[in-house]
C-alpha atoms as a PDB file:
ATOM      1  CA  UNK A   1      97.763-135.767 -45.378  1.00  0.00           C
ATOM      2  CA  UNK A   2      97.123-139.125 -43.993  1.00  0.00           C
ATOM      3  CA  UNK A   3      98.662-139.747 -40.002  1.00  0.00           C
ATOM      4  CA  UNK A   4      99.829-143.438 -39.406  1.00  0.00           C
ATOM      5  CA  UNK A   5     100.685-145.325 -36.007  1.00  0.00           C
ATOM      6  CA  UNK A   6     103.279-147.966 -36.411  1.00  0.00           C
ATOM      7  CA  UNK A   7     102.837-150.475 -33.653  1.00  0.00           C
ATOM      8  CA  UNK A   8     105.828-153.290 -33.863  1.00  0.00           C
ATOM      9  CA  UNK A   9     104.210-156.798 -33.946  1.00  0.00           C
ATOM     10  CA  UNK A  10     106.402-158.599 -31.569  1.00  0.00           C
ATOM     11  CA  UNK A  11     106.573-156.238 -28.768  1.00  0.00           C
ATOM     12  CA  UNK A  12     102.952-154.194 -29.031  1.00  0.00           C
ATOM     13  CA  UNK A  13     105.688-151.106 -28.864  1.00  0.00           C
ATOM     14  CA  UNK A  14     104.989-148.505 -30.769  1.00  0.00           C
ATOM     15  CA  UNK A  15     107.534-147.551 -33.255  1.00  0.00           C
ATOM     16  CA  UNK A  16     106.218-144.245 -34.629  1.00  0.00           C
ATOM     17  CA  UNK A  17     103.834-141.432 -35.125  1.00  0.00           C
ATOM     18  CA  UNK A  18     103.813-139.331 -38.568  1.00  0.00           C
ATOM     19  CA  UNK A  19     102.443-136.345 -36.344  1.00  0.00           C
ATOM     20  CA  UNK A  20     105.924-135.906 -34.263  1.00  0.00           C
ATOM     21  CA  UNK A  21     107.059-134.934 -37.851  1.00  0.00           C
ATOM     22  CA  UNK A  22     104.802-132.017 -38.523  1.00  0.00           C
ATOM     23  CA  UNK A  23     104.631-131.411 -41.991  1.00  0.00           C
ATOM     24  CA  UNK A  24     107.646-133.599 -42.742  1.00  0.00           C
ATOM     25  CA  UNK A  25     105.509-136.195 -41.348  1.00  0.00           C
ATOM     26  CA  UNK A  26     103.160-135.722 -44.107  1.00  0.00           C
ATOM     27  CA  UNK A  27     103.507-139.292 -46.549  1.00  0.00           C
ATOM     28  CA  UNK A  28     101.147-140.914 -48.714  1.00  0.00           C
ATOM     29  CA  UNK A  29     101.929-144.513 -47.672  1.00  0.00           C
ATOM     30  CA  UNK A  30     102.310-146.747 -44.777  1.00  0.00           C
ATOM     31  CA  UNK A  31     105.418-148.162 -46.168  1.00  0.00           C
ATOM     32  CA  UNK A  32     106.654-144.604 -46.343  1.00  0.00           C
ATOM     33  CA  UNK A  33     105.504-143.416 -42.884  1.00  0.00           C
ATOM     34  CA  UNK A  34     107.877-146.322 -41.746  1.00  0.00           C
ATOM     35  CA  UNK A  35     110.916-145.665 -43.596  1.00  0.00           C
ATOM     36  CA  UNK A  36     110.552-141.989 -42.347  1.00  0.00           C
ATOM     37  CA  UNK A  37     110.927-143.391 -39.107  1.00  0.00           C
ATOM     38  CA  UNK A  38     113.687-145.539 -39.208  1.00  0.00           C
ATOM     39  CA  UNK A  39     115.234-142.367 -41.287  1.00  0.00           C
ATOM     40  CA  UNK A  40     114.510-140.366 -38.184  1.00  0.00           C
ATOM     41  CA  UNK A  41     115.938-143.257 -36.148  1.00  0.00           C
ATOM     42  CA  UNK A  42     119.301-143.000 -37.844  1.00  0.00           C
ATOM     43  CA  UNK A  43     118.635-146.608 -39.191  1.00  0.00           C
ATOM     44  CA  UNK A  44     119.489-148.359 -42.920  1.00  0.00           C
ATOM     45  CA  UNK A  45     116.869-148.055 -45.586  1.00  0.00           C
ATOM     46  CA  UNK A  46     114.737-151.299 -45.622  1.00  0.00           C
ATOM     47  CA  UNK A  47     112.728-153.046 -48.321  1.00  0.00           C
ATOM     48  CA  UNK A  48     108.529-153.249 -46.998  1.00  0.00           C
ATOM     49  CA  UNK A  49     106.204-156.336 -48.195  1.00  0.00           C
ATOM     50  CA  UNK A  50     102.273-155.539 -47.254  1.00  0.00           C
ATOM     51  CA  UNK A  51     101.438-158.306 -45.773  1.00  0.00           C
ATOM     52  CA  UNK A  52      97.470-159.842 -44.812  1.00  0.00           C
ATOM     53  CA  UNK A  53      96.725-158.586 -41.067  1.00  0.00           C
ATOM     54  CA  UNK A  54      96.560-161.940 -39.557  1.00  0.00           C
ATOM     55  CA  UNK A  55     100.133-162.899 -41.234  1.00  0.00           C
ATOM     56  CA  UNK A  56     102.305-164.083 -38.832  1.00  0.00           C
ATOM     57  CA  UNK A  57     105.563-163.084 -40.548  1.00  0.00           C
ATOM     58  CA  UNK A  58     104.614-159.134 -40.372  1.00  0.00           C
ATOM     59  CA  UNK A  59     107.063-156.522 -38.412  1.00  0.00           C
ATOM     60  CA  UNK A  60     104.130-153.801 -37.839  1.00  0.00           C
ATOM     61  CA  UNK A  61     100.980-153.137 -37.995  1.00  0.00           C
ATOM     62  CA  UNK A  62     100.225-149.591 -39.472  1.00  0.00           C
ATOM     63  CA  UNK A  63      96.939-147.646 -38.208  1.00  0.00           C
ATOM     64  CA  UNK A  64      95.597-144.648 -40.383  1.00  0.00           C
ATOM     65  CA  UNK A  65      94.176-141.687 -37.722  1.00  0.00           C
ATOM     66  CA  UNK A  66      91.680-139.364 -39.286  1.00  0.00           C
ATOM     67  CA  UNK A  67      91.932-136.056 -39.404  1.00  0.00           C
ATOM     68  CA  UNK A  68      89.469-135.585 -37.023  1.00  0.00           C
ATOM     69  CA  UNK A  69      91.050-136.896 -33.980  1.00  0.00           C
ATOM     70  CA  UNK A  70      94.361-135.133 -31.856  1.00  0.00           C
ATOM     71  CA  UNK A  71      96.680-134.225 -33.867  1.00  0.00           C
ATOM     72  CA  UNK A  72      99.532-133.945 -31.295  1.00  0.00           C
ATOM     73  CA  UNK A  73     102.119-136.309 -31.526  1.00  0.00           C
ATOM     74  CA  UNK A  74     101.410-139.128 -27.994  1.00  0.00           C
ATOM     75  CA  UNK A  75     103.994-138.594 -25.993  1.00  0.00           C
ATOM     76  CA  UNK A  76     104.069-142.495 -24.489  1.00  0.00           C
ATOM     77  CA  UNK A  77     103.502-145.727 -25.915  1.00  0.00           C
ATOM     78  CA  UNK A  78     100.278-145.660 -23.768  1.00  0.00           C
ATOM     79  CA  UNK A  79      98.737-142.733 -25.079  1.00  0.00           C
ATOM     80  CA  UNK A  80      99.315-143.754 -28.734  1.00  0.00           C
ATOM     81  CA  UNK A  81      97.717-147.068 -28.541  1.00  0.00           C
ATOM     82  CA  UNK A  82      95.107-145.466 -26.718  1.00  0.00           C
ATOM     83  CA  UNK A  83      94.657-142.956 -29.796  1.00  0.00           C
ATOM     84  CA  UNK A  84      94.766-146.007 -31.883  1.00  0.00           C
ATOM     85  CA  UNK A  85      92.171-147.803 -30.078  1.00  0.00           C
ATOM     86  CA  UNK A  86      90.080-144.766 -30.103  1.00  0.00           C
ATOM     87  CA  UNK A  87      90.480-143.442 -33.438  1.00  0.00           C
ATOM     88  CA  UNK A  88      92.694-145.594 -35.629  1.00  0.00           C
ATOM     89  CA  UNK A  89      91.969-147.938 -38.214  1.00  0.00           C
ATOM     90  CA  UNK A  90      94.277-150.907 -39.201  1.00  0.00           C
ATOM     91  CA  UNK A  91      95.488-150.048 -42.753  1.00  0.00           C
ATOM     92  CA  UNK A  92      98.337-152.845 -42.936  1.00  0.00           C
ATOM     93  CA  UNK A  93     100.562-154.758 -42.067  1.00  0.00           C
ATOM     94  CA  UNK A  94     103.814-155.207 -42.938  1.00  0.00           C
ATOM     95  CA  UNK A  95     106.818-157.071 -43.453  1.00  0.00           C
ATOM     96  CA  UNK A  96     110.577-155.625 -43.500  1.00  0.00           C
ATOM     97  CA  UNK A  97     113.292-157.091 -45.742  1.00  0.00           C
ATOM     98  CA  UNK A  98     117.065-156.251 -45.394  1.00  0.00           C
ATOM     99  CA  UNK A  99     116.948-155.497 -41.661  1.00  0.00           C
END
């Protein structure tokens, strides 16, 4: 399955990795990737809007990592937007509703 990055907008922090998951971490969406983190995070289910990259109202922006790059989870802020820089792509953005 497909690995997402969520970076947080406001703060450039990153707010998960599928990969720390394993195979739990496998989900189809970005929307879904996110709500397994807040799950994981002990935090409310939230509503997601995708939202245009360049939106100023979005909460995150999710990056899809191929396959083909590390698959072990980064184990600092750092080292995950470095993977992202490296090998992610920008798949959305996205808004959060009922947080």
């Amino acid at each position: 399955m497909t690995r997402f990055i969520a970076v947080e907008r406001g703060t450039g922090r990153v707010y998960g990795d599928t990969a720390q998951f394993g195979s739990a971490g496998n989900v189809v969406s970005p929307a879904d990737a996110v709500c397994l983190f807040d799950s994981q995070a002990g935090r409310a289910a939230r509503g997601f809007g995708y939202v245009k990259p360049n939106s100023n109202s979005a909460h995150y922006d999710v990056y899809e990592i191929p396959r083909s790059a590390p698959d072990k989870a980064a184990a600092s802020d750092a080292e995950a937007q470095a993977l992202v820089r490296e090998h992610g792509s920008l798949v959305t953005s996205l808004v959060t509703y009922n947080s």
